[in-house]
N, C-alpha and C. Protein backbone atom coordinates (compact mmCIF):
# COMPACT_ATOMS: atom_id res chain seq x y z
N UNK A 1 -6.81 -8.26 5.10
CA UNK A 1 -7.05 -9.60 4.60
C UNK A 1 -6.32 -10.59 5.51
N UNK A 2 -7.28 -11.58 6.12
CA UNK A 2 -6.78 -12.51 7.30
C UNK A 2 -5.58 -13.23 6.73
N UNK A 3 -5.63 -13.58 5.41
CA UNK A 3 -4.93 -14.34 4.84
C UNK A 3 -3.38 -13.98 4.28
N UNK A 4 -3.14 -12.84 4.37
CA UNK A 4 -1.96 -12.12 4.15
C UNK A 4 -1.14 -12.10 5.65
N UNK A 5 -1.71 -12.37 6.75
CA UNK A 5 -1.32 -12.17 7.92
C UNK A 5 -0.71 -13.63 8.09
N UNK A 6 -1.68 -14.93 7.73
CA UNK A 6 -1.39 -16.37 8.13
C UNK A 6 -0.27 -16.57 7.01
N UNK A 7 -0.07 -16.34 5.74
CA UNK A 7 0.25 -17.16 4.91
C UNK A 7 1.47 -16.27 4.37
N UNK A 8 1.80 -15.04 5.08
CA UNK A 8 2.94 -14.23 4.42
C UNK A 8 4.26 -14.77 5.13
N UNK A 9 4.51 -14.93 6.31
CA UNK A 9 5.51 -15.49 6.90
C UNK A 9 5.58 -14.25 8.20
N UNK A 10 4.43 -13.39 8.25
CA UNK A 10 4.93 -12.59 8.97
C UNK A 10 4.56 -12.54 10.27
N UNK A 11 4.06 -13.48 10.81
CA UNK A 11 3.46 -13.80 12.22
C UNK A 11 4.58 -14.39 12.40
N UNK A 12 5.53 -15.43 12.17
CA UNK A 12 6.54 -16.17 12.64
C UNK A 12 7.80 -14.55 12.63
N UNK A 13 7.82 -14.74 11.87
CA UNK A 13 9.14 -13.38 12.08
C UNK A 13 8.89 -12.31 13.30
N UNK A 14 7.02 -11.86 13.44
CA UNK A 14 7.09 -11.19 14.70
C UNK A 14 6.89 -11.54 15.73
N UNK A 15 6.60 -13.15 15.95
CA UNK A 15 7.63 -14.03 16.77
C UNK A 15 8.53 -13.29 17.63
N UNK A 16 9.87 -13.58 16.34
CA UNK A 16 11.04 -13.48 16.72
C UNK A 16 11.45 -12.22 16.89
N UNK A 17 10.59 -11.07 16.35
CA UNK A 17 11.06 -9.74 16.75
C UNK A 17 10.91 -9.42 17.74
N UNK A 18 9.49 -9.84 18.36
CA UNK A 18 8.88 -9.65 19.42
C UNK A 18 10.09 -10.27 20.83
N UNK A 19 10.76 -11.21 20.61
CA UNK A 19 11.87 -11.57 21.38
C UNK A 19 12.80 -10.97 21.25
N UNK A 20 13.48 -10.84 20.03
CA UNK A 20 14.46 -10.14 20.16
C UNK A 20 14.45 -8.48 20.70
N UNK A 21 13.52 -7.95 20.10
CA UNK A 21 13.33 -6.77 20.82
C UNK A 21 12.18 -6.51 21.07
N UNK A 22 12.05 -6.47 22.72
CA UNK A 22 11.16 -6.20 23.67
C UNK A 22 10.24 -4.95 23.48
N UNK A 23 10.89 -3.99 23.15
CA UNK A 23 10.07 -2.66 23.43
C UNK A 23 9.18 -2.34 22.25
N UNK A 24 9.41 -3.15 21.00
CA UNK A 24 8.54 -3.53 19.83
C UNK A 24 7.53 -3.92 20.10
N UNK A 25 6.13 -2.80 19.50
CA UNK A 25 4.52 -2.92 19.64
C UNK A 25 4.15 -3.40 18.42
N UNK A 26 2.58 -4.14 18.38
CA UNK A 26 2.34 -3.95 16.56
C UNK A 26 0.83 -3.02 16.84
N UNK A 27 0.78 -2.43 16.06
CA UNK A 27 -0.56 -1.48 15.90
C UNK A 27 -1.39 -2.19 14.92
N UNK A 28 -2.66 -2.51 14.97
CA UNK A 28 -3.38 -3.10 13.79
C UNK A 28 -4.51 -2.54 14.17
N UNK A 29 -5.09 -1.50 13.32
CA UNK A 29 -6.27 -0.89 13.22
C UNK A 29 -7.09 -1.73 11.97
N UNK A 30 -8.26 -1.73 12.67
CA UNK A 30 -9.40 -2.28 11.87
C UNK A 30 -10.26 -2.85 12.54
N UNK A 31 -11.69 -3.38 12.39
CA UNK A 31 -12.09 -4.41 12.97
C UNK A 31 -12.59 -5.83 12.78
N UNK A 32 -11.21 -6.12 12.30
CA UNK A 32 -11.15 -7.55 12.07
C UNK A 32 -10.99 -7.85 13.10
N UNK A 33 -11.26 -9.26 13.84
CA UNK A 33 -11.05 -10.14 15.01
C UNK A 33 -10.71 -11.30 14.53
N UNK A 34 -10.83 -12.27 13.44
CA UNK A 34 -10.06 -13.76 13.17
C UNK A 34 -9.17 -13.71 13.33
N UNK A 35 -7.90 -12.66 13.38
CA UNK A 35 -6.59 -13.12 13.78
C UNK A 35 -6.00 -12.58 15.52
N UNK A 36 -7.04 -12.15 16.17
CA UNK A 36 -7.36 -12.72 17.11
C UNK A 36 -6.51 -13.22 18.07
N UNK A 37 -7.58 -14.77 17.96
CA UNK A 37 -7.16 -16.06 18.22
C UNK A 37 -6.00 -16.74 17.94
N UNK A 38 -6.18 -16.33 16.45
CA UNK A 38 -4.96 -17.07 15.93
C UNK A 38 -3.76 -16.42 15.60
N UNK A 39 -3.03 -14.83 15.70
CA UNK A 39 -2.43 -14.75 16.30
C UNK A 39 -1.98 -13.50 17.38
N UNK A 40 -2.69 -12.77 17.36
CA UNK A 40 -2.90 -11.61 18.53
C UNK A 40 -2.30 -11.97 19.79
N UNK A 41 -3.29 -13.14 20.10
CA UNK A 41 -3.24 -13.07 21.44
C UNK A 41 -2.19 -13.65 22.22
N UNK A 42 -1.38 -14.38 21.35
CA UNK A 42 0.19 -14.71 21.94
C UNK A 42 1.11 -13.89 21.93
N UNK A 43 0.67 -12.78 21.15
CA UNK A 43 1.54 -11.79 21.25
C UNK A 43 0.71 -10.81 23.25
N UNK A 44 -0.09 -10.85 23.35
CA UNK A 44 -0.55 -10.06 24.62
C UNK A 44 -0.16 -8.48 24.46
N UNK A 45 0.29 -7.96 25.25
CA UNK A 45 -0.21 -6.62 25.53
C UNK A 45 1.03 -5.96 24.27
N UNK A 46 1.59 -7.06 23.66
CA UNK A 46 2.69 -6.29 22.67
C UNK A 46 1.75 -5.80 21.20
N UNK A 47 0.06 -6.31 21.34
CA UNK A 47 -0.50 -5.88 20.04
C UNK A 47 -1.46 -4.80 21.05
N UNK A 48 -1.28 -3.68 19.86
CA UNK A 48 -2.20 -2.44 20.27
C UNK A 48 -3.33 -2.39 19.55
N UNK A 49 -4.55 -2.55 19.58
CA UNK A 49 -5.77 -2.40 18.79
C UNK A 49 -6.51 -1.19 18.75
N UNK A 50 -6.68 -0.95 17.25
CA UNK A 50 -7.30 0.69 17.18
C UNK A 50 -8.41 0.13 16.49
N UNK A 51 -9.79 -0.04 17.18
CA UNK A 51 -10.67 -0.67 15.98
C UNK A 51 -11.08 0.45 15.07
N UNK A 52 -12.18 1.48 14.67
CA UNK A 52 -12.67 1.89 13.71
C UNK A 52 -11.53 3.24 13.56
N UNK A 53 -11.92 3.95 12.52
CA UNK A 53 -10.92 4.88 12.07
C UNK A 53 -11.68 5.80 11.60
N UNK A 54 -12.03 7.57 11.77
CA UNK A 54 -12.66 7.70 10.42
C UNK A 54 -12.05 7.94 9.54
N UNK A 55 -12.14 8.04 8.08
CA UNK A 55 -11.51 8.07 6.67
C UNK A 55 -10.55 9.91 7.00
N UNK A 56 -11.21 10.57 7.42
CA UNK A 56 -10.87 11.91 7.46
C UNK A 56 -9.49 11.71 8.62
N UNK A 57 -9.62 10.77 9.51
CA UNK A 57 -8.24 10.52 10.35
C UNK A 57 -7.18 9.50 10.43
N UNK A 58 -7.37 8.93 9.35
CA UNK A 58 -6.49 7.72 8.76
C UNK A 58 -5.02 8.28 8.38
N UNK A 59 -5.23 9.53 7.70
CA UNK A 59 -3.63 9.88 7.15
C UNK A 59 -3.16 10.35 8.88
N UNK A 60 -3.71 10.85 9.70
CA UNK A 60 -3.12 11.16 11.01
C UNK A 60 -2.71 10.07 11.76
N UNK A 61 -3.38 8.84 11.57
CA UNK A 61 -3.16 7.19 12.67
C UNK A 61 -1.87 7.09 11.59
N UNK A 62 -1.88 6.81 10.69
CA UNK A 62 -0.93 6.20 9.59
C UNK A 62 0.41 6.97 10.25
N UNK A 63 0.41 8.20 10.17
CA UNK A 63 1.67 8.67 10.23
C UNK A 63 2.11 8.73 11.70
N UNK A 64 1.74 7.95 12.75
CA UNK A 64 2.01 7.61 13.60
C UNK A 64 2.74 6.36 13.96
N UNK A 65 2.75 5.67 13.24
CA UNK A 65 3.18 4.08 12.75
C UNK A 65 4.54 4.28 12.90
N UNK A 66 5.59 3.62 13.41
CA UNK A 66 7.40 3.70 13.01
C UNK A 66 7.72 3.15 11.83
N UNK A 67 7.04 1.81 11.86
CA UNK A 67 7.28 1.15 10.48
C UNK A 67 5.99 0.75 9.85
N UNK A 68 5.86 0.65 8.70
CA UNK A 68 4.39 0.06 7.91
C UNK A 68 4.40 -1.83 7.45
N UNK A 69 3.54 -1.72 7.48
CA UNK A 69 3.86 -3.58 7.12
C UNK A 69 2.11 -3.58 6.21
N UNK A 70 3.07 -4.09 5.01
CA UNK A 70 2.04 -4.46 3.86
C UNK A 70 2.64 -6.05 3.51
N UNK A 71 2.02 -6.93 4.71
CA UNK A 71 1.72 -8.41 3.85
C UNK A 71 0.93 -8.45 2.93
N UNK A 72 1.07 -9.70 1.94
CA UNK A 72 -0.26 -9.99 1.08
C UNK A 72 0.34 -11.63 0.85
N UNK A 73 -1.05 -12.05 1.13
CA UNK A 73 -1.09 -13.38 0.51
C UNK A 73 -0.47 -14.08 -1.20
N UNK A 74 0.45 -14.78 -0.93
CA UNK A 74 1.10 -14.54 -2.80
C UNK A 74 0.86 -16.46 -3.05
N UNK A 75 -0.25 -17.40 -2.53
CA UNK A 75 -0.30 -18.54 -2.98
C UNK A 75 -1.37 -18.52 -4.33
N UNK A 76 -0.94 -19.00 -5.24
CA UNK A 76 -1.41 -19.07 -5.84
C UNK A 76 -2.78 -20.16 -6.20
N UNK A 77 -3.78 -19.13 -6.64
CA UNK A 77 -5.01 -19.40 -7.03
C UNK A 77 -5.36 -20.53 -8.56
N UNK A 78 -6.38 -21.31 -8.14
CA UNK A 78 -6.58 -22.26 -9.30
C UNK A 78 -6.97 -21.36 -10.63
N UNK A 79 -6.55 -21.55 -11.59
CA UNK A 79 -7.20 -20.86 -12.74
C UNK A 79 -8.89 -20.59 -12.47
N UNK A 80 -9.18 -19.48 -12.68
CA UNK A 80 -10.81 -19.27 -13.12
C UNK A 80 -11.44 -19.88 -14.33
N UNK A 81 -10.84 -19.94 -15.39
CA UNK A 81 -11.12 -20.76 -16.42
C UNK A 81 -9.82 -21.18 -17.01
N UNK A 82 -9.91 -22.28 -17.85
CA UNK A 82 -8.82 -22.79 -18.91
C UNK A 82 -8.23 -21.83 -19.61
N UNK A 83 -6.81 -21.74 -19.03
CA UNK A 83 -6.14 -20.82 -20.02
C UNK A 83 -5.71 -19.75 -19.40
N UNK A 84 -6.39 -19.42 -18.17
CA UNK A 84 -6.39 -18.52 -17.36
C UNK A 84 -5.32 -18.32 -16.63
N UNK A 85 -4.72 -17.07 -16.40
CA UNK A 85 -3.15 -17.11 -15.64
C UNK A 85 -3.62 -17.14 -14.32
N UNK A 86 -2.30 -18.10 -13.74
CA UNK A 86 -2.34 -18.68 -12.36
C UNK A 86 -1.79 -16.97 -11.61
N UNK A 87 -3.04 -16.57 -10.59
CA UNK A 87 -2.45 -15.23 -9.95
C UNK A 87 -2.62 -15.60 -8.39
N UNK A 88 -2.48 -14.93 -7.10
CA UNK A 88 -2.97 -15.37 -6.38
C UNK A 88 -3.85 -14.03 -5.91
N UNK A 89 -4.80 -14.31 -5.16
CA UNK A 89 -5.90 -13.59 -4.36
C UNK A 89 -5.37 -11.98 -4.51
N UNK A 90 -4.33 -11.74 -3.76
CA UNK A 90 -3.98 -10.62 -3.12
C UNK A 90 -2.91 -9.71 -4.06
N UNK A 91 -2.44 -10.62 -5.44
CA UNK A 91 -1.70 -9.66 -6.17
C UNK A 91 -3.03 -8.85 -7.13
N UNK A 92 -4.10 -9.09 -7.06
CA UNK A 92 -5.15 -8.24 -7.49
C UNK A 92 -5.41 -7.29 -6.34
N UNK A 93 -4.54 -6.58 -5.77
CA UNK A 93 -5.02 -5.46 -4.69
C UNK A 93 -4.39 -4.39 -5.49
N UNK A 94 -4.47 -3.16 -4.81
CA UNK A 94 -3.52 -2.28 -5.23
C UNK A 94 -2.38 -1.79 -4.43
N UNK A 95 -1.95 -1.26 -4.95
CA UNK A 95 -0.65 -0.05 -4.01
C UNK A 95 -1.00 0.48 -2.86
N UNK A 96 -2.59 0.91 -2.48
CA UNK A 96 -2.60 2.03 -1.62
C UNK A 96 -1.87 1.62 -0.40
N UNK A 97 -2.02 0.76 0.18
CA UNK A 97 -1.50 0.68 1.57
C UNK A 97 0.39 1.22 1.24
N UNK A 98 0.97 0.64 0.47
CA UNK A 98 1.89 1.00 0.10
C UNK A 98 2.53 2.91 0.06
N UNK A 99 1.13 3.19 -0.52
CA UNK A 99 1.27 4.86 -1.18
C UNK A 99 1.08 5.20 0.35
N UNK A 100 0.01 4.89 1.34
CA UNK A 100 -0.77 5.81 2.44
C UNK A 100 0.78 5.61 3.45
N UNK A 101 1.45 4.92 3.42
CA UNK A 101 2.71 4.77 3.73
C UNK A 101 3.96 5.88 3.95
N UNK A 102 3.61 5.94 2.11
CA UNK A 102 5.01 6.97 1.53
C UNK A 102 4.43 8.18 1.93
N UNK A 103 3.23 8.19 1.94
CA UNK A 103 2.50 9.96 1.99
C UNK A 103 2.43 10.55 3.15
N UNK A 104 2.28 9.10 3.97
CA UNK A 104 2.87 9.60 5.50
C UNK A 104 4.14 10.14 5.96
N UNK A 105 5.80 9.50 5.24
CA UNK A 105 6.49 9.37 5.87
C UNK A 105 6.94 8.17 6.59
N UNK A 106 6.09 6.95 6.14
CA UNK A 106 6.47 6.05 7.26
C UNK A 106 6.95 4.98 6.52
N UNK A 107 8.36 4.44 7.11
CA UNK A 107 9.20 3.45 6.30
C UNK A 107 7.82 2.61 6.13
N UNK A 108 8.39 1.44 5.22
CA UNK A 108 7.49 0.22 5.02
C UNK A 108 8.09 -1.21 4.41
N UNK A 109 7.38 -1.85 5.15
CA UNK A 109 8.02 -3.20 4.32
C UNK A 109 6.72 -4.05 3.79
N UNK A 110 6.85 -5.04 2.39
CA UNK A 110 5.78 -5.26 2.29
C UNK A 110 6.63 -6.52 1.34
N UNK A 111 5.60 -7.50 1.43
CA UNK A 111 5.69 -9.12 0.52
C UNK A 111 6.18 -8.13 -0.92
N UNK A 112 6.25 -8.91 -1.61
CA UNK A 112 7.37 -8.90 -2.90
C UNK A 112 6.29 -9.22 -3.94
N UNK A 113 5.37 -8.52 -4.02
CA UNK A 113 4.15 -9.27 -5.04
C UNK A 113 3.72 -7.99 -5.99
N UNK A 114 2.95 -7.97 -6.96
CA UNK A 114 2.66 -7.13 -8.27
C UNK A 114 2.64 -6.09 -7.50
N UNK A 115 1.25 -5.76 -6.64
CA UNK A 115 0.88 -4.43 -6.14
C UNK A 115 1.95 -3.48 -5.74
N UNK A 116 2.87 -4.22 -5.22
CA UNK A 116 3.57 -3.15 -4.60
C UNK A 116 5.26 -2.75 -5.48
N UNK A 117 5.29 -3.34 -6.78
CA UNK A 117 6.56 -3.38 -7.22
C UNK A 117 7.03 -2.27 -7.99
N UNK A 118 6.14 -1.38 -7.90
CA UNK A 118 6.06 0.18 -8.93
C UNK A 118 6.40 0.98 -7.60
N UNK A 119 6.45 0.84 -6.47
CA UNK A 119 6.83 1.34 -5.24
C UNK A 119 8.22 0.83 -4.82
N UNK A 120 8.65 -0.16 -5.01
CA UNK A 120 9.76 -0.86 -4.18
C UNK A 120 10.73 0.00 -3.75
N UNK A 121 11.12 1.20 -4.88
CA UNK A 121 12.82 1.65 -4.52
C UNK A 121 12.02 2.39 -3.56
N UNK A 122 10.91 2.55 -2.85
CA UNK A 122 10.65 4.14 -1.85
C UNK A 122 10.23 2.93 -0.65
N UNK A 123 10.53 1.72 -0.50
CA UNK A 123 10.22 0.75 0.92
C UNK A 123 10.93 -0.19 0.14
N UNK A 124 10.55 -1.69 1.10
CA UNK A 124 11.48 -2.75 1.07
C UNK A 124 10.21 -3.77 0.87
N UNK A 125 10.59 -4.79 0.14
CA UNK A 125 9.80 -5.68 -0.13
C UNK A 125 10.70 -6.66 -0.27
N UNK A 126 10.10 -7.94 0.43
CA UNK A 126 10.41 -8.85 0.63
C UNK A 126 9.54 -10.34 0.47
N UNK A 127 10.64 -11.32 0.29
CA UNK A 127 9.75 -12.76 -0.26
C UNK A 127 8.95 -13.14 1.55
N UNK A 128 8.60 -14.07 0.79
CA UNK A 128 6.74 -14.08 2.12
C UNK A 128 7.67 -15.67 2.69
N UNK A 129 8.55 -15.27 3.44
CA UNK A 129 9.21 -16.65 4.06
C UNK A 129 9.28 -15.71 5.76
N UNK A 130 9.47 -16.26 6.68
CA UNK A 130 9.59 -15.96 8.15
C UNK A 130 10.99 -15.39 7.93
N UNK A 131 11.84 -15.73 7.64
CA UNK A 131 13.11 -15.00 7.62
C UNK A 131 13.58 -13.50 6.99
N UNK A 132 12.88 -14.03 5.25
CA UNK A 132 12.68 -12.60 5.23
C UNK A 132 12.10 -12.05 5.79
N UNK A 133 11.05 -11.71 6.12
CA UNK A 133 10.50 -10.64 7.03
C UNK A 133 11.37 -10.55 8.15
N UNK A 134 11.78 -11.69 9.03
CA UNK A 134 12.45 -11.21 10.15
C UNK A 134 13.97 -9.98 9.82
N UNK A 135 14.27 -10.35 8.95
CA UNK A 135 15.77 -9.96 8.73
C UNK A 135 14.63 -8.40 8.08
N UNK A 136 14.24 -8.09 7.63
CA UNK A 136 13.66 -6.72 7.08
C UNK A 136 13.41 -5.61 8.53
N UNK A 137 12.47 -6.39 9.21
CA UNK A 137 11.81 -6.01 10.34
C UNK A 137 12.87 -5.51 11.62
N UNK A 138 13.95 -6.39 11.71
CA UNK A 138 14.96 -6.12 12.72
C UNK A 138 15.62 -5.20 12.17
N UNK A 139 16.32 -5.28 10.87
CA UNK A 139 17.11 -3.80 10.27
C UNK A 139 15.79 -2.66 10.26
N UNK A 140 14.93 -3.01 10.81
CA UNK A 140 14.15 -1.67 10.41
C UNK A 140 14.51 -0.52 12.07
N UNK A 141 14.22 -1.86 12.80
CA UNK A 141 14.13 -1.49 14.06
C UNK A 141 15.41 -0.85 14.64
N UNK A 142 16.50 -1.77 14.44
CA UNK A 142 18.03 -1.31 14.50
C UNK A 142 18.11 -0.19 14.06
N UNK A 143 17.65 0.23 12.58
CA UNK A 143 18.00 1.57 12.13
C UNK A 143 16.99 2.74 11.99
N UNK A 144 16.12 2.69 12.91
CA UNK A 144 14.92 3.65 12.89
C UNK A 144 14.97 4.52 12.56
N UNK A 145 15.84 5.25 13.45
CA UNK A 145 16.12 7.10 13.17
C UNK A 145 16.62 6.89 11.47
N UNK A 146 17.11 6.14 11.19
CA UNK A 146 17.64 6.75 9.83
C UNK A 146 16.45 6.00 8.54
N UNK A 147 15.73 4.80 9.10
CA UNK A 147 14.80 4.72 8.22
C UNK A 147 13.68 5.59 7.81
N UNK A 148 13.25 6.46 9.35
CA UNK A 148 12.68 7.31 9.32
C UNK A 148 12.91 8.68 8.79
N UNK A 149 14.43 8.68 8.69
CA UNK A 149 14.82 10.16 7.78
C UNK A 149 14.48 10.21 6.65
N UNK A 150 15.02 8.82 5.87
CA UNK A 150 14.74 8.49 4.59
C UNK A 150 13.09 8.45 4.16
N UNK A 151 12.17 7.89 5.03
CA UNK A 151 11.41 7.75 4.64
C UNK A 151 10.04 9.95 4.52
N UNK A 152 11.06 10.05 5.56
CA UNK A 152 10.63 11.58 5.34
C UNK A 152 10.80 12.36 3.96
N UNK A 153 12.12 12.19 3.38
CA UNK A 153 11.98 12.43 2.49
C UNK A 153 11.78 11.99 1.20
N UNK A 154 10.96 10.73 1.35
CA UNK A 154 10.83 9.75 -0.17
C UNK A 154 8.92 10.55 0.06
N UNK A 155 8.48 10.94 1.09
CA UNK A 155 7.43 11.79 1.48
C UNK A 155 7.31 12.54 0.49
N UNK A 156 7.85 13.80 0.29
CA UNK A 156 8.55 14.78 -0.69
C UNK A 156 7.72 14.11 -2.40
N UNK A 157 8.62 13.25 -2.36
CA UNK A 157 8.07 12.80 -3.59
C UNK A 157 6.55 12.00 -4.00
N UNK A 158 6.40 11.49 -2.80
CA UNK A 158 5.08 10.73 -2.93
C UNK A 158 3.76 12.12 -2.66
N UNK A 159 4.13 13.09 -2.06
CA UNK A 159 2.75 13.43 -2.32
C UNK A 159 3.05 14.74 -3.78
N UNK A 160 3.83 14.92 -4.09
CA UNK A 160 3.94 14.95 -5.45
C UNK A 160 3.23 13.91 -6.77
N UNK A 161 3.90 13.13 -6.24
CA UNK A 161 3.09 12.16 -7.73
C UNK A 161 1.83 11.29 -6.94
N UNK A 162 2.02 10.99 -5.88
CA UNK A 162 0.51 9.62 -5.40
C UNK A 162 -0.59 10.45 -4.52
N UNK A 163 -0.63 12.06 -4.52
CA UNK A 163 -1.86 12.31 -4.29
C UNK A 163 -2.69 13.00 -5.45
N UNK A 164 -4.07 13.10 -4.93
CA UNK A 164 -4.82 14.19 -5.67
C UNK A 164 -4.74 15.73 -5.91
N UNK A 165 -3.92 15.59 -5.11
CA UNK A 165 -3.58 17.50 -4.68
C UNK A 165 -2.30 17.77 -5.65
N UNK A 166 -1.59 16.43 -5.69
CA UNK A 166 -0.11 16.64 -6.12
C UNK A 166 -0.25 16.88 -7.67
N UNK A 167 -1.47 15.67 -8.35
CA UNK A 167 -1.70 15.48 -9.70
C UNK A 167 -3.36 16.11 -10.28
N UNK A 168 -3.74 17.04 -9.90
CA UNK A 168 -4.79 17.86 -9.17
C UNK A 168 -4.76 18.58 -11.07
N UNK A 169 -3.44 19.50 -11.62
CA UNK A 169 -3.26 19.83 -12.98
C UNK A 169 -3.73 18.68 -14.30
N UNK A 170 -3.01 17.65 -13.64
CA UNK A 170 -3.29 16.12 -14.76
C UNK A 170 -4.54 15.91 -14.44
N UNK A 171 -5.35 15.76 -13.34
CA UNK A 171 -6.63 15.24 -13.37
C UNK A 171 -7.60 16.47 -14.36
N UNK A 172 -7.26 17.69 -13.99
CA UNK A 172 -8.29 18.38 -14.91
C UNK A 172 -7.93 18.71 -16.23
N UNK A 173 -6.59 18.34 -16.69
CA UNK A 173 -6.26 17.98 -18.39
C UNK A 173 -7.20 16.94 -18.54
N UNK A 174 -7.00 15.85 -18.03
CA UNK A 174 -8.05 14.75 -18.58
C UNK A 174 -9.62 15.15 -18.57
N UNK A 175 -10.26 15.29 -17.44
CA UNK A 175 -11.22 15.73 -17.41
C UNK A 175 -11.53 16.61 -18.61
N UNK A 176 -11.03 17.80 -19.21
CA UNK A 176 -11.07 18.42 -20.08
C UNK A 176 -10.95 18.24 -21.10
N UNK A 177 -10.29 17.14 -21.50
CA UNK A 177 -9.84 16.12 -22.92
C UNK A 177 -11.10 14.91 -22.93
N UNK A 178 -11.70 14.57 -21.71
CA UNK A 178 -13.01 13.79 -22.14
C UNK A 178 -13.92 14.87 -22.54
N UNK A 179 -14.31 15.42 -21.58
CA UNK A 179 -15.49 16.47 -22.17
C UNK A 179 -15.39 17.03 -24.06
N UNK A 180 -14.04 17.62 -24.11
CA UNK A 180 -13.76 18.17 -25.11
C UNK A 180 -14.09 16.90 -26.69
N UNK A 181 -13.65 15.27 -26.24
CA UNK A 181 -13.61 14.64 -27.06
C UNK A 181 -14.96 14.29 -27.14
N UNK A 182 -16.24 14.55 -26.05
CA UNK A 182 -17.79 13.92 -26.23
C UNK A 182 -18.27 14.96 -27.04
N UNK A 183 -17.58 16.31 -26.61
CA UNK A 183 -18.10 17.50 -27.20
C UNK A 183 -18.42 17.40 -29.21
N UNK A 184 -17.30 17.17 -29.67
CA UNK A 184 -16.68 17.07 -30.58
C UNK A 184 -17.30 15.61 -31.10
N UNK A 185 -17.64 14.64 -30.94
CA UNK A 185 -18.28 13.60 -31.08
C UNK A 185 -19.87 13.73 -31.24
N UNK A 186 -20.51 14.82 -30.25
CA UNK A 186 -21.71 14.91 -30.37
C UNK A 186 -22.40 15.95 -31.27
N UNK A 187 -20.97 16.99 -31.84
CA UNK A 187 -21.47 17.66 -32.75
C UNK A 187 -21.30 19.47 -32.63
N UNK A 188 -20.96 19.04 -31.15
CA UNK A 188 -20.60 20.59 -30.71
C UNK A 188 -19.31 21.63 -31.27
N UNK A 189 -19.79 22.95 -31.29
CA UNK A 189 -18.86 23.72 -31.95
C UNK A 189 -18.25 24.54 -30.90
N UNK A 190 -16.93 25.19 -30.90
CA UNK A 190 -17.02 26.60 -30.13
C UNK A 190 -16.72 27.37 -30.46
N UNK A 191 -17.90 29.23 -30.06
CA UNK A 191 -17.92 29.85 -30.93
C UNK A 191 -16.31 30.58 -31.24
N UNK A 192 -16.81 31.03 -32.32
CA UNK A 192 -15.43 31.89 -33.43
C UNK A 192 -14.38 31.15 -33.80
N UNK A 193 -14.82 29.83 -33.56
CA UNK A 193 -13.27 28.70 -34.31
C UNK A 193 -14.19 28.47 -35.77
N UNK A 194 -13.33 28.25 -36.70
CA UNK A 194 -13.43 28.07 -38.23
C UNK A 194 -13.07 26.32 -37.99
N UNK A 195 -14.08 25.96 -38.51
CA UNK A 195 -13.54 23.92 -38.72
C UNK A 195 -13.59 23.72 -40.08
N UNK A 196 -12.12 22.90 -40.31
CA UNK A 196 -12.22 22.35 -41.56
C UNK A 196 -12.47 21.21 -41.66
N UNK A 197 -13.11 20.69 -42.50
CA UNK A 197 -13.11 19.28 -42.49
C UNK A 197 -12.64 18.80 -43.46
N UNK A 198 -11.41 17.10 -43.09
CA UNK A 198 -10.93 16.85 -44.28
C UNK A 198 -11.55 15.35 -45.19
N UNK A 199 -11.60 15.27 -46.23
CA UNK A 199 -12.33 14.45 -46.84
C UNK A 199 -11.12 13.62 -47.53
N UNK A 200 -11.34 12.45 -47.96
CA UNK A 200 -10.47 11.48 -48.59
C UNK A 200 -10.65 11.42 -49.95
């Protein structure tokens, strides 16, 4: 989202990272081009572009990353109707970028907004000002090797609870508790159980 890039504070902070430390790349896979112009290209050969991805090699690009960066746009939106809570655009996203993060292994920092606040203690989130981000982004860099230890093992836990493989038992309890409850709704029996039924 173009707008998480202009309006988070985090083009000015990588600015200043980008000065302060030289050997700092940014990777941005996708094929978006509006930010581009507006801000790619002052950065020059310090942005690396990976345009398409397939879905099957995303967890492999991801865990290549040193650090993760989840901006999101947090200005807030006019009510949709009267009465309506003031949200902005991008706190209606979800976690994943957040989760594809932890599941990698790869530290992360991300704006300070709904999506990502059920994640916070396993990355760093921060308010959407140029400073914060700068001050996040430089301790990230300063302390790599050890952000990266940590983030190896907050790994551990994330594909425990934030994959399909991890929660693979819970998905087919449920699955089995809908079926069982349409079953039972539509009239179905199974054989050699005795049903009582209770009356008021």
């Amino acid at each position: 989202h173009v707008d998480s890039w202009l309006f988070s504070g985090i083009g000015e902070a990588l600015d200043r990272i980008f000065e302060a430390h030289p050997q700092v790349r940014l990777k941005f896979c996708g094929w978006e081009t509006r930010l581009d112009s507006i801000l790619f290209r002052r950065w020059g050969d310090k942005v690396i572009r990976q345009e398409g991805v397939q879905p099957k090699h995303w967890p492999e690009v991801v865990s290549t990353f040193d650090v993760g960066l989840a901006p999101i746009d947090l200005r807030p939106l006019d009510p949709w109707r009267e009465g309506a809570p003031t949200a902005s655009y991008d706190e209606r996203r979800s976690w994943l970028k957040a989760a594809e993060y932890l599941t990698a292994g790869v530290p992360w920092v991300g704006s300070n907004g709904l999506p990502y606040r059920d994640l916070a203690r396993w990355g760093r989130l921060v308010e959407n000002t140029p400073e914060d981000w700068f001050c996040a982004l430089d301790h990230m860099v300063k302390n790599l090797s050890h952000e990266k230890a940590l983030a190896w093992e907050r790994r551990k836990w994330a594909l425990k609870k934030l994959t399909f493989d991890g929660n693979l038992i819970k998905f087919e309890q449920m699955m089995l508790n809908i079926l069982g409850s349409r079953q039972v709704r539509t009239g179905h029996r199974l054989p050699d159980i005795q049903y009582v039924a209770q009356t008021a």
